[in-house]
PDB file of N, CA and C in Angstrom:
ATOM      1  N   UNK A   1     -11.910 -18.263   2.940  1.00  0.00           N
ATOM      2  CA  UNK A   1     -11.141 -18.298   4.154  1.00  0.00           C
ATOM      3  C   UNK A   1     -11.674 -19.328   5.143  1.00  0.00           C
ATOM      4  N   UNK A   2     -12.738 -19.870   5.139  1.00  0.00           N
ATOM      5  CA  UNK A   2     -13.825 -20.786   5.806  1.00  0.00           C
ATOM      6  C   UNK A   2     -12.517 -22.212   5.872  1.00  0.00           C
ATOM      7  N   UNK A   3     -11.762 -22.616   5.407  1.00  0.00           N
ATOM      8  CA  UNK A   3     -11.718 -23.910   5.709  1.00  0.00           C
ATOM      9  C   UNK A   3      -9.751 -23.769   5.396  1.00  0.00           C
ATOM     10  N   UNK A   4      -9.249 -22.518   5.630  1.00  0.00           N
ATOM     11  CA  UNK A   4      -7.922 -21.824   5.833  1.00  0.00           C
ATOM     12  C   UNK A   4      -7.712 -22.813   6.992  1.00  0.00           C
ATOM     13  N   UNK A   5      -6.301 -23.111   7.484  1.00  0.00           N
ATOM     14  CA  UNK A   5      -5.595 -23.242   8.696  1.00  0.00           C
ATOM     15  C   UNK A   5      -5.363 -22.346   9.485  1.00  0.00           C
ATOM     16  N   UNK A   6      -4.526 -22.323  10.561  1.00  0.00           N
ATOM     17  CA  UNK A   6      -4.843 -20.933  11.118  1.00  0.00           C
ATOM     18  C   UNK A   6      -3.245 -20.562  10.895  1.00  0.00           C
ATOM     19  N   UNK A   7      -2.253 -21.075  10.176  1.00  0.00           N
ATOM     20  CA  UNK A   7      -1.239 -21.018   9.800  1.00  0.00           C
ATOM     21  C   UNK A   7      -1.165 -19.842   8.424  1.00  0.00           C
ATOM     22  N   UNK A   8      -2.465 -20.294   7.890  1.00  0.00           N
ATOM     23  CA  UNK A   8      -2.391 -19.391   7.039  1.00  0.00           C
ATOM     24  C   UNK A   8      -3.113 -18.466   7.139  1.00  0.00           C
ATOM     25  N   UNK A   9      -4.476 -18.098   8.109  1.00  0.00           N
ATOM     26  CA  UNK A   9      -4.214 -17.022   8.386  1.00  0.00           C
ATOM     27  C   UNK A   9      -3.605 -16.165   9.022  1.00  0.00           C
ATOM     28  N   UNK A  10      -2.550 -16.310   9.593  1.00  0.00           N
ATOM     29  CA  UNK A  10      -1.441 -15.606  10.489  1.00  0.00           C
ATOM     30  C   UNK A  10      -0.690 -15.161   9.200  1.00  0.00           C
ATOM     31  N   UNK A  11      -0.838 -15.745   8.035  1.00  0.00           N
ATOM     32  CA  UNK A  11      -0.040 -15.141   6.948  1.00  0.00           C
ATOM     33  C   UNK A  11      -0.907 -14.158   6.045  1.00  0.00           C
ATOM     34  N   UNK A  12      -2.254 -13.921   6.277  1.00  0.00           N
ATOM     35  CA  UNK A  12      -3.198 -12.871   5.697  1.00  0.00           C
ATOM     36  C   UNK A  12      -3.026 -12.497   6.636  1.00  0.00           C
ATOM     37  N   UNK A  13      -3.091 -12.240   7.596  1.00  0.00           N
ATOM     38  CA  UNK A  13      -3.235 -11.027   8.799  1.00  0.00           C
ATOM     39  C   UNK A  13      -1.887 -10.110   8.581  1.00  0.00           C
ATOM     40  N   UNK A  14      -0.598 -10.926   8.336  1.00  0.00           N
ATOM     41  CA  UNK A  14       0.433 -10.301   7.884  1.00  0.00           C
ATOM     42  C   UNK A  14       0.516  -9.588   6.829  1.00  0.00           C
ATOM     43  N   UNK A  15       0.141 -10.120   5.850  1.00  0.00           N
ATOM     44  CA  UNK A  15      -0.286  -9.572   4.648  1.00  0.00           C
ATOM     45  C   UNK A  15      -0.690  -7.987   4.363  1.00  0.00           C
ATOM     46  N   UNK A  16      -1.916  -7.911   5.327  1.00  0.00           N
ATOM     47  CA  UNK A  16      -2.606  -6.671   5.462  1.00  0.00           C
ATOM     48  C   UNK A  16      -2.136  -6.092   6.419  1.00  0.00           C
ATOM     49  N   UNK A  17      -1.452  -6.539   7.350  1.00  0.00           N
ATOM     50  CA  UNK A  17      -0.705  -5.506   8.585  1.00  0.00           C
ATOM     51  C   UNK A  17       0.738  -4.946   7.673  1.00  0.00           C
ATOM     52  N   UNK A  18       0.957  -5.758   6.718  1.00  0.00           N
ATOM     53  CA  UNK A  18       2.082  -4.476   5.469  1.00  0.00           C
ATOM     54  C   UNK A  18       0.848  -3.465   5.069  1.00  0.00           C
ATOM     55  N   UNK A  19       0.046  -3.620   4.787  1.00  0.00           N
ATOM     56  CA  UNK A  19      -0.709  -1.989   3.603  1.00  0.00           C
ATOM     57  C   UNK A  19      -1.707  -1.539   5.131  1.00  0.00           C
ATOM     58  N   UNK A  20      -1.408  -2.002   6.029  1.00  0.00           N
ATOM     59  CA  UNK A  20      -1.896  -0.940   7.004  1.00  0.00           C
ATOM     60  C   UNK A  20      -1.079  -0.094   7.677  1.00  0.00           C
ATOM     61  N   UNK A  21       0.015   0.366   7.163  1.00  0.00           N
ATOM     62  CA  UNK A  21       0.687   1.940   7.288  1.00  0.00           C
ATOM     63  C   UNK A  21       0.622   2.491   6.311  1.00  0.00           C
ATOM     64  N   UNK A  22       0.677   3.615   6.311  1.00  0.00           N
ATOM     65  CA  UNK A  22      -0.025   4.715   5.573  1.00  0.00           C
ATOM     66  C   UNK A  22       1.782   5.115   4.198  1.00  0.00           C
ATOM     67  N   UNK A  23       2.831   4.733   5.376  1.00  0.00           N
ATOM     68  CA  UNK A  23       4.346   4.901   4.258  1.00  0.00           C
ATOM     69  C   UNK A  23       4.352   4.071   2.819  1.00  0.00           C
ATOM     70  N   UNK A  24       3.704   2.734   3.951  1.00  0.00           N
ATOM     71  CA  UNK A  24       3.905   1.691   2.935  1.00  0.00           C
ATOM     72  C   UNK A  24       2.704   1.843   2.187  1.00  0.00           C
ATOM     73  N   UNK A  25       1.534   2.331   1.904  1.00  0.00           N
ATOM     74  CA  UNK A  25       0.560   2.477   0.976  1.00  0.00           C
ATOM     75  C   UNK A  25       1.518   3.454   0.054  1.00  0.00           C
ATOM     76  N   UNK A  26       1.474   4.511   0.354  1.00  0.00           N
ATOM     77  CA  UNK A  26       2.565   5.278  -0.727  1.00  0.00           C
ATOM     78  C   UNK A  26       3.873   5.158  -1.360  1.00  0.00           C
ATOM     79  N   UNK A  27       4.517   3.871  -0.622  1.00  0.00           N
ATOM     80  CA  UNK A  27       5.240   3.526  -1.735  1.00  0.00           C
ATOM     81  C   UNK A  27       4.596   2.469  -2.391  1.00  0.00           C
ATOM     82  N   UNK A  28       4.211   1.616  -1.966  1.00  0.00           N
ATOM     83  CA  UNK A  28       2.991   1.134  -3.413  1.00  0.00           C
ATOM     84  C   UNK A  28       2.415   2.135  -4.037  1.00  0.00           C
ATOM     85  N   UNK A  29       1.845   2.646  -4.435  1.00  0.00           N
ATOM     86  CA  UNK A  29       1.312   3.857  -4.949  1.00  0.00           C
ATOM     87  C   UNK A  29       2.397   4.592  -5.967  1.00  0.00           C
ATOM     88  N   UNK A  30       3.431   4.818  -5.545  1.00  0.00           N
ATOM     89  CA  UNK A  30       4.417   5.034  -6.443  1.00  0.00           C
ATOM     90  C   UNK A  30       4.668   4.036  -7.325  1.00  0.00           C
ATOM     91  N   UNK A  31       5.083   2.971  -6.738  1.00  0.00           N
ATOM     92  CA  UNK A  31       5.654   1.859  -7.776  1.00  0.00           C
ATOM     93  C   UNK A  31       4.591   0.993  -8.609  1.00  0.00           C
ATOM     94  N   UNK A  32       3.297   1.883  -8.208  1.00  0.00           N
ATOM     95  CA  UNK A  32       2.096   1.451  -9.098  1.00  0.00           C
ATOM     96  C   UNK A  32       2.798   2.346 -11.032  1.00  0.00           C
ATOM     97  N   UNK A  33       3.556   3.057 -10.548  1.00  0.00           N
ATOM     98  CA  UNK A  33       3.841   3.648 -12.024  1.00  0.00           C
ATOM     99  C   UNK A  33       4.968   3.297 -12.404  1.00  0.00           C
ATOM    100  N   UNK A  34       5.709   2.432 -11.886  1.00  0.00           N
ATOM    101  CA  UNK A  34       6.868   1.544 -12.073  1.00  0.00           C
ATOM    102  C   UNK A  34       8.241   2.046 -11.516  1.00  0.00           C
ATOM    103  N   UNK A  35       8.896   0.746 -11.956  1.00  0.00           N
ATOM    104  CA  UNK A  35       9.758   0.900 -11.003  1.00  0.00           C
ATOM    105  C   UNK A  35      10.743   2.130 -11.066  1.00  0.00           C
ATOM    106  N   UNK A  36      11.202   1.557  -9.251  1.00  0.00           N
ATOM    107  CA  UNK A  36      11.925   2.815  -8.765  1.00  0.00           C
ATOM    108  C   UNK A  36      13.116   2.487  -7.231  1.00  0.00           C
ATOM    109  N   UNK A  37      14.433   2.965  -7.102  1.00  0.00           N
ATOM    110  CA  UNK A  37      15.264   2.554  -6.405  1.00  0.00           C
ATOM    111  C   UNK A  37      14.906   3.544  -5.106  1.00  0.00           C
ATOM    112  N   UNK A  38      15.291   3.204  -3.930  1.00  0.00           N
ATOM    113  CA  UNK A  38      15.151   3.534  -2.723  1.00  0.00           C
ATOM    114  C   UNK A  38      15.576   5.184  -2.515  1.00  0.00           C
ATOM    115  N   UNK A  39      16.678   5.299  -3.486  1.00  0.00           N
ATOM    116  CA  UNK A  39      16.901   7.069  -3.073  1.00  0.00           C
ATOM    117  C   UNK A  39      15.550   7.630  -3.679  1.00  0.00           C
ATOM    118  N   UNK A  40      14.892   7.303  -5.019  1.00  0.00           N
ATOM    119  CA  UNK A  40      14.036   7.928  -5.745  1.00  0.00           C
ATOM    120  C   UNK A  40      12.482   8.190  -5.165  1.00  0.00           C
ATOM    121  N   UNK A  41      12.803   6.764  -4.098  1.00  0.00           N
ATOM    122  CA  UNK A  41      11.267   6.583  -3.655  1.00  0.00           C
ATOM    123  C   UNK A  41      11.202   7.225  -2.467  1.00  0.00           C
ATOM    124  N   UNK A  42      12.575   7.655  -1.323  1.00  0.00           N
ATOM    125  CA  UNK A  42      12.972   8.297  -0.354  1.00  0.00           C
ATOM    126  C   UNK A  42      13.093   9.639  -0.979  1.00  0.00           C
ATOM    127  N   UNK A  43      12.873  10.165  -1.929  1.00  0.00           N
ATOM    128  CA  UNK A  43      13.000  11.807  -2.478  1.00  0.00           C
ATOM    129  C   UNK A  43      11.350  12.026  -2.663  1.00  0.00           C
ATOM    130  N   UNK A  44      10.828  11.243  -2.958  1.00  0.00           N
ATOM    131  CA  UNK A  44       9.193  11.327  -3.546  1.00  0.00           C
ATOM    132  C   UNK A  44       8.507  11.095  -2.147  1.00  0.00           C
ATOM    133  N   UNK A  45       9.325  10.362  -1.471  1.00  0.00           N
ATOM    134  CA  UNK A  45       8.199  10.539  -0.142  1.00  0.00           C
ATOM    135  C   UNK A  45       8.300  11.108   1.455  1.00  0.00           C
ATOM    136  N   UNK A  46       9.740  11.812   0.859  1.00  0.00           N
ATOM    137  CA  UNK A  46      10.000  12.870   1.750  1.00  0.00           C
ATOM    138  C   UNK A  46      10.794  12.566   3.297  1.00  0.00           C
ATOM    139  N   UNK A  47      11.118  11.149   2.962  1.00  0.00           N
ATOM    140  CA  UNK A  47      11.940  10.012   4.693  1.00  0.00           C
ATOM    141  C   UNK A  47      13.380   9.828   3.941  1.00  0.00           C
ATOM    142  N   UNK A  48      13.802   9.231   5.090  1.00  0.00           N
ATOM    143  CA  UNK A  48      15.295   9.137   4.821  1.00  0.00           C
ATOM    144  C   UNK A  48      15.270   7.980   3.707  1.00  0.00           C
ATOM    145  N   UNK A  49      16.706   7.018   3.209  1.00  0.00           N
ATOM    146  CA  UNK A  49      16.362   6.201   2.381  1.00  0.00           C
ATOM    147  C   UNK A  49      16.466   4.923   2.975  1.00  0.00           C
ATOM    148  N   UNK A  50      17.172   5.262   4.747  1.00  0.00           N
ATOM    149  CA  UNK A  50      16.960   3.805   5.712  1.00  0.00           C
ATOM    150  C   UNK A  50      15.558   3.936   6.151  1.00  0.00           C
ATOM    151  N   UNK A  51      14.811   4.734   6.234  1.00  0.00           N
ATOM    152  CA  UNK A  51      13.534   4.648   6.826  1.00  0.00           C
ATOM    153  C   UNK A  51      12.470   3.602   5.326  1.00  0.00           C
ATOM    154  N   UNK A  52      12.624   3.731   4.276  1.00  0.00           N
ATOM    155  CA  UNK A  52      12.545   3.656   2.822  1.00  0.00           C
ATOM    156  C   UNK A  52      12.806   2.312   2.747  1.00  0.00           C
ATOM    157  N   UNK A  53      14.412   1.723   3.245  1.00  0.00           N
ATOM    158  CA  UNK A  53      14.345   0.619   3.034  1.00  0.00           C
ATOM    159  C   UNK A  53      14.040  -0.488   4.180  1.00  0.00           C
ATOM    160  N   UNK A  54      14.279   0.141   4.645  1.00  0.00           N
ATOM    161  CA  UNK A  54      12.996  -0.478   6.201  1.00  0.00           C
ATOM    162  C   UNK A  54      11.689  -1.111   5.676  1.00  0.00           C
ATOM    163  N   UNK A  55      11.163  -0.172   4.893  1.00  0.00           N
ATOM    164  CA  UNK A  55       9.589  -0.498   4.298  1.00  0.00           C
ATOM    165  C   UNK A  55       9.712  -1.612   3.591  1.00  0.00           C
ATOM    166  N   UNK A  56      10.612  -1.485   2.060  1.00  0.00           N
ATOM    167  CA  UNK A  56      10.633  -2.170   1.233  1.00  0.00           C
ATOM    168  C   UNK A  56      10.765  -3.709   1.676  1.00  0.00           C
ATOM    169  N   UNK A  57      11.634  -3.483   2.673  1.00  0.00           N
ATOM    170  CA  UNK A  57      12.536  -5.000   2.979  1.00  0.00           C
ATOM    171  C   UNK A  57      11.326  -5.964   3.705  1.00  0.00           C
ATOM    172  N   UNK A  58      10.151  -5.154   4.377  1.00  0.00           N
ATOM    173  CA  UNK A  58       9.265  -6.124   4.728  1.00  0.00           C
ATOM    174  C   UNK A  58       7.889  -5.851   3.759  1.00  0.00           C
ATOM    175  N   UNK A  59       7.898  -5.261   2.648  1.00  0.00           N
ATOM    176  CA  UNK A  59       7.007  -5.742   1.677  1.00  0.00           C
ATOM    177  C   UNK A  59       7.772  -7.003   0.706  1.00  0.00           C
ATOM    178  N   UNK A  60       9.092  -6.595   0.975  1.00  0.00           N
ATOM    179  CA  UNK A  60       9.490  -7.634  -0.199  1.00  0.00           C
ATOM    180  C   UNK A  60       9.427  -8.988   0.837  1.00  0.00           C
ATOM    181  N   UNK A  61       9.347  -8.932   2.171  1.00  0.00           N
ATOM    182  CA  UNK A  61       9.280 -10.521   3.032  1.00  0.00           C
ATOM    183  C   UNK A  61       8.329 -10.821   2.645  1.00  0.00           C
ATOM    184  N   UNK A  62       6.981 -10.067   2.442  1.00  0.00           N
ATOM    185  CA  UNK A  62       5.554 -10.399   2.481  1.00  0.00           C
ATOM    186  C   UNK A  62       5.228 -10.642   1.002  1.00  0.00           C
ATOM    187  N   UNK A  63       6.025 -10.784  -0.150  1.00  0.00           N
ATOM    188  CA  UNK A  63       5.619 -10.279  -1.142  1.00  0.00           C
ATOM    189  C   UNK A  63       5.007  -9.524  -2.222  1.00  0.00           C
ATOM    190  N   UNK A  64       5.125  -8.560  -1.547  1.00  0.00           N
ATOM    191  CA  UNK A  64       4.272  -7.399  -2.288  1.00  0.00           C
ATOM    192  C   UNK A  64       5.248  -6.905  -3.318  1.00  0.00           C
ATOM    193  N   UNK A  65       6.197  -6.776  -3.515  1.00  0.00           N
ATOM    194  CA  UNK A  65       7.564  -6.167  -3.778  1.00  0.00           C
ATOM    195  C   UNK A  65       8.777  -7.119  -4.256  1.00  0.00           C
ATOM    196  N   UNK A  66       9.178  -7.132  -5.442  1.00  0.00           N
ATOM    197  CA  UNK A  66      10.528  -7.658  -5.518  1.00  0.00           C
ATOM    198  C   UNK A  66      11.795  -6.718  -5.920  1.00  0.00           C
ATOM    199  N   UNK A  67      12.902  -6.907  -5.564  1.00  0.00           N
ATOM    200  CA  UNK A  67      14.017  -5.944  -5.716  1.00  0.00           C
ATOM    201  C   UNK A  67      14.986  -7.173  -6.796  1.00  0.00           C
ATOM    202  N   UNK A  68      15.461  -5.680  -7.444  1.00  0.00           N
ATOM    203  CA  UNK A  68      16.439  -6.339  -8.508  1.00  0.00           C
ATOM    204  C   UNK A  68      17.673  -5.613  -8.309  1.00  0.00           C
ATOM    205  N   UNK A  69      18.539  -6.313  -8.559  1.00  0.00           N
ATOM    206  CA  UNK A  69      20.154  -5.126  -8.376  1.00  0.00           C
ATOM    207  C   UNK A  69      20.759  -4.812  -9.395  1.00  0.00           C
ATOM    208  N   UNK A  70      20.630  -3.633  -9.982  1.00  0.00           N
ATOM    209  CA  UNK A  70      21.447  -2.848 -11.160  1.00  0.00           C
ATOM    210  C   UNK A  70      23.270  -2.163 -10.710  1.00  0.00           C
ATOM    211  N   UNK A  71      24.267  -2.421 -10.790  1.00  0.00           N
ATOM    212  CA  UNK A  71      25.284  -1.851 -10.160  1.00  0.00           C
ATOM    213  C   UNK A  71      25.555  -1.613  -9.041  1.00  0.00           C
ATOM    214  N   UNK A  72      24.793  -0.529  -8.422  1.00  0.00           N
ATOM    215  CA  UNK A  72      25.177   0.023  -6.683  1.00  0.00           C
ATOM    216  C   UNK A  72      23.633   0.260  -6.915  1.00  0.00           C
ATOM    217  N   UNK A  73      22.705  -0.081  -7.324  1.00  0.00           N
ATOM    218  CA  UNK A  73      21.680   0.475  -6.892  1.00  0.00           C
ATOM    219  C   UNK A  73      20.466  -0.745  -7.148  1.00  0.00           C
ATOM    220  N   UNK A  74      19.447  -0.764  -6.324  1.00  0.00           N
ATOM    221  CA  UNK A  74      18.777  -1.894  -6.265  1.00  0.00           C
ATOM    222  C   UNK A  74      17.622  -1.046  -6.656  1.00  0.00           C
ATOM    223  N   UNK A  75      16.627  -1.933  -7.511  1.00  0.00           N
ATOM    224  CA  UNK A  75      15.628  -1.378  -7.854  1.00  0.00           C
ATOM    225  C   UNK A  75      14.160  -2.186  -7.554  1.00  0.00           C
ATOM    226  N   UNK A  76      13.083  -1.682  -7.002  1.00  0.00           N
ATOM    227  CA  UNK A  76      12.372  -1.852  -6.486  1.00  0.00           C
ATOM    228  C   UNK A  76      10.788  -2.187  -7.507  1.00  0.00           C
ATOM    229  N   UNK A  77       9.800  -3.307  -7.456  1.00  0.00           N
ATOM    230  CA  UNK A  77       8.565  -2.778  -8.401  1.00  0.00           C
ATOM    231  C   UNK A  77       7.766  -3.843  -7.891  1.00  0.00           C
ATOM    232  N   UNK A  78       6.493  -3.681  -8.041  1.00  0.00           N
ATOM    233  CA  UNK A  78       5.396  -4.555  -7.369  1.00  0.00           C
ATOM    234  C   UNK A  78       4.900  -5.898  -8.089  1.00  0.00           C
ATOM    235  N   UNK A  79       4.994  -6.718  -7.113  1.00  0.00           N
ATOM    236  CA  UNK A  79       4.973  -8.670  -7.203  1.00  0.00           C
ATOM    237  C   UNK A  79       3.404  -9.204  -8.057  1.00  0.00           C
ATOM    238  N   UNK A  80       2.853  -8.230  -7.118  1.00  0.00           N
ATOM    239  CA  UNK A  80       1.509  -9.029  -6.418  1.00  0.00           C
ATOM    240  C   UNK A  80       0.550  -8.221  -7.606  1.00  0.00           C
ATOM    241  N   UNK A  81       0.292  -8.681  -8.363  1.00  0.00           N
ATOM    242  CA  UNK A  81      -1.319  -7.577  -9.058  1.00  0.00           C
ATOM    243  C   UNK A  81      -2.114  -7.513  -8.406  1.00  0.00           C
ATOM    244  N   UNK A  82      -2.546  -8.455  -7.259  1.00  0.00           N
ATOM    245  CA  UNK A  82      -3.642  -7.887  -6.658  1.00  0.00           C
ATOM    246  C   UNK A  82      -3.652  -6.829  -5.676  1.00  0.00           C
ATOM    247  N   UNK A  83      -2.428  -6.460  -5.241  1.00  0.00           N
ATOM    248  CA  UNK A  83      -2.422  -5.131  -4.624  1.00  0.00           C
ATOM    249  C   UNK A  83      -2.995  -3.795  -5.443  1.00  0.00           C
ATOM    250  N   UNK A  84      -2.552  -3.872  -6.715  1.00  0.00           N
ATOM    251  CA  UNK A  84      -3.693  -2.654  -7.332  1.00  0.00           C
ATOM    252  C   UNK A  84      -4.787  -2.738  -7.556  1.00  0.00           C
ATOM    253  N   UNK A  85      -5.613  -4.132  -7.589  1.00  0.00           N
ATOM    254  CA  UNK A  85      -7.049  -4.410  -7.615  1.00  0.00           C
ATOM    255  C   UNK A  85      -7.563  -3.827  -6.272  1.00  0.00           C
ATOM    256  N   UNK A  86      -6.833  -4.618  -4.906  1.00  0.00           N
ATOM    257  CA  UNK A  86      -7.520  -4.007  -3.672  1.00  0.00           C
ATOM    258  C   UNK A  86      -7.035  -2.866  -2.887  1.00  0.00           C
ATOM    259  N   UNK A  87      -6.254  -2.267  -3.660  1.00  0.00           N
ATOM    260  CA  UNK A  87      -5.979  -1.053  -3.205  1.00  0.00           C
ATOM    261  C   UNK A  87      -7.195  -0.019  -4.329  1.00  0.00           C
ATOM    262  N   UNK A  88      -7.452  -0.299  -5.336  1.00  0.00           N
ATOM    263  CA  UNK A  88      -8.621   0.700  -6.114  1.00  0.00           C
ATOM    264  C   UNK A  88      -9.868   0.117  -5.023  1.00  0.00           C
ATOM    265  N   UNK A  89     -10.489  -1.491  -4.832  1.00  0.00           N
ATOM    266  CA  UNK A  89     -11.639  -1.616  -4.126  1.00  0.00           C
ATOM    267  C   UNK A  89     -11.712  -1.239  -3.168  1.00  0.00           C
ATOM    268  N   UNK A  90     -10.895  -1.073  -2.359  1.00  0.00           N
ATOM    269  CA  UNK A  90     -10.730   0.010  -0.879  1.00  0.00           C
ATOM    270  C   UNK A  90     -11.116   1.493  -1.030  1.00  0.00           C
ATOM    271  N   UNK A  91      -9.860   2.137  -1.889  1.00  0.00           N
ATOM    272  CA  UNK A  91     -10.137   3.516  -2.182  1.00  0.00           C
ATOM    273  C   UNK A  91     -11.532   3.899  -2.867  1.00  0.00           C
ATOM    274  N   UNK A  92     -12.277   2.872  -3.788  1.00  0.00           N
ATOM    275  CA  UNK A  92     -13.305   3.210  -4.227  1.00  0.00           C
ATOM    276  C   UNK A  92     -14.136   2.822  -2.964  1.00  0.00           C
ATOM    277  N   UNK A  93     -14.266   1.970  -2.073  1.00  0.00           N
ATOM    278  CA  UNK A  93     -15.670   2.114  -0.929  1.00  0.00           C
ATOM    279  C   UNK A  93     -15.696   3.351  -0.448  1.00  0.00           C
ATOM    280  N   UNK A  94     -14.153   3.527  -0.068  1.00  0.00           N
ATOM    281  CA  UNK A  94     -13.942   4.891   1.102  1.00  0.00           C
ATOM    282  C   UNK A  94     -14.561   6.063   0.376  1.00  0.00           C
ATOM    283  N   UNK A  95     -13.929   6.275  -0.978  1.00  0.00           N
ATOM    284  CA  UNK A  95     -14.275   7.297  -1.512  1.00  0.00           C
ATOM    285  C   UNK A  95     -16.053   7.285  -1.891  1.00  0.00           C
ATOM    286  N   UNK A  96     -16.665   6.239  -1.493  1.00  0.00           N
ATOM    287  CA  UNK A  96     -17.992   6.211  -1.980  1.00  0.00           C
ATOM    288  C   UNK A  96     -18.475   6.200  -0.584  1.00  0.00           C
ATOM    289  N   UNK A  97     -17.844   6.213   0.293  1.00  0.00           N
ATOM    290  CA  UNK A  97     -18.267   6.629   1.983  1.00  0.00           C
ATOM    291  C   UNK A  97     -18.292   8.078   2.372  1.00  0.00           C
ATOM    292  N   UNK A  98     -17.120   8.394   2.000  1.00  0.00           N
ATOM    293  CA  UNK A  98     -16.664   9.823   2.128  1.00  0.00           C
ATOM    294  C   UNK A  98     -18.198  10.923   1.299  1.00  0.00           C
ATOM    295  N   UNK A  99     -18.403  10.529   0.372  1.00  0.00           N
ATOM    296  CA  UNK A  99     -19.605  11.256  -0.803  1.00  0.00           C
ATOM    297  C   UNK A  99     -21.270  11.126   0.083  1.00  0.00           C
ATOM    298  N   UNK A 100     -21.241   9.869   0.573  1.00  0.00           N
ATOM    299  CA  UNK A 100     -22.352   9.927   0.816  1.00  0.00           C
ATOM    300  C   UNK A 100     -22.561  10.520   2.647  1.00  0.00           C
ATOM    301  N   UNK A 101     -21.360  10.141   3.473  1.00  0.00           N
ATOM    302  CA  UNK A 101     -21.493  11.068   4.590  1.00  0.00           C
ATOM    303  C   UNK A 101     -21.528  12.785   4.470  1.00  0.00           C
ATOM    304  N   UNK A 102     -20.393  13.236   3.504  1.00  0.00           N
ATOM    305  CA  UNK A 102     -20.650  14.806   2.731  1.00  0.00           C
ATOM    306  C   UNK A 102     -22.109  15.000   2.587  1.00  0.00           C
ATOM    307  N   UNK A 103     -22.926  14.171   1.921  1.00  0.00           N
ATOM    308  CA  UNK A 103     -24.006  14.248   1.286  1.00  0.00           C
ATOM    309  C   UNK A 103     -25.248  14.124   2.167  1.00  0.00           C
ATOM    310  N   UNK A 104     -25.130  13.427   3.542  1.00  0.00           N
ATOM    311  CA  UNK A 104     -25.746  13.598   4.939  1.00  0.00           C
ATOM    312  C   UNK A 104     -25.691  15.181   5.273  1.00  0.00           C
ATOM    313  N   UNK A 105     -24.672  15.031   5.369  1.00  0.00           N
ATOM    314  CA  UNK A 105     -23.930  16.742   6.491  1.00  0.00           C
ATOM    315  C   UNK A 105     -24.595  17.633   5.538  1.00  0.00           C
ATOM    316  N   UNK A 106     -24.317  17.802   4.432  1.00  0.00           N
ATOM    317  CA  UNK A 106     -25.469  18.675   3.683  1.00  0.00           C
ATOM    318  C   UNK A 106     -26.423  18.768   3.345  1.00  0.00           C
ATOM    319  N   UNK A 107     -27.177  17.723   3.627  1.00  0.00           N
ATOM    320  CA  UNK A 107     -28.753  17.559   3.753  1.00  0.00           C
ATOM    321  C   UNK A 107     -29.371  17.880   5.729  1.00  0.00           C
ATOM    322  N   UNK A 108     -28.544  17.612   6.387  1.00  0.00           N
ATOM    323  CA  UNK A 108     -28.304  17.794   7.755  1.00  0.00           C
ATOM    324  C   UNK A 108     -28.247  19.557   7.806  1.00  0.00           C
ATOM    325  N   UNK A 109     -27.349  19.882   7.367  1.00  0.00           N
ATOM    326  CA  UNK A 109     -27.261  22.063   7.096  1.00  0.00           C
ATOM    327  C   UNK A 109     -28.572  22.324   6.386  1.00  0.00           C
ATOM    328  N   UNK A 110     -29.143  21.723   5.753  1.00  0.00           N
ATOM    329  CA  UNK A 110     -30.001  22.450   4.637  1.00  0.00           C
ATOM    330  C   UNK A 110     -31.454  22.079   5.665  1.00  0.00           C
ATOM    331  N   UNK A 111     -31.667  21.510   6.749  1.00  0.00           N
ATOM    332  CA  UNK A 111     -32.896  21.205   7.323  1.00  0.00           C
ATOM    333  C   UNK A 111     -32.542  22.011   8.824  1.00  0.00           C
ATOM    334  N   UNK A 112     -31.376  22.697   8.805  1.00  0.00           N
ATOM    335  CA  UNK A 112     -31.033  23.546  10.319  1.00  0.00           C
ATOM    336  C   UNK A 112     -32.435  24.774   9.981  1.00  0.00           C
TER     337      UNK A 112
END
């Protein structure tokens, strides 16, 4: 990133301001198991299917996401492979944060 424009980082900052809501992590997360159309992914994640395609329409600006159109129904599946690489290296720090603060707090109880 050392010798980036600042053009392009305004386009990583974008990038990661898509997988910093918590909707749009879970529909990645879904379509980590392939694809899936907006009613299916709006039934699995419990929002309407305009709230649904709200999401999609600015992962697919950002590229995370491309949509294909089958009849009346558009179908949705993920662009980018590296979204499942840094979505596991994330979840694995956190989850290796989460273990070792647990692992404080109970060494912390056990010296009360």
């Amino acid at each position: 990133m050392m010798d980036m424009p600042p053009e392009a980082l305004a386009q990583v900052a974008a990038y990661f301001q898509v997988l910093a809501e918590p909707t749009r992590l879970r529909i990645l997360n879904l379509l980590r198991g392939g694809e899936k159309n907006v009613g299916e992914l709006a039934q699995e994640c419990g929002y309407t299917a305009a709230n649904i395609s709200r999401h999609l329409s600015l992962m697919t600006k950002n590229g995370l996401v491309s949509r294909e159109g089958r009849g009346t129904s558009v179908y949705y599946r993920l662009t980018d492979e590296s979204v499942d690489a840094l979505c596991d290296l994330v979840c694995g720090n956190i989850a290796r944060r989460l273990e070792r603060d647990a692992a404080a707090r109970a060494a912390f109880q056990l010296g009360r």
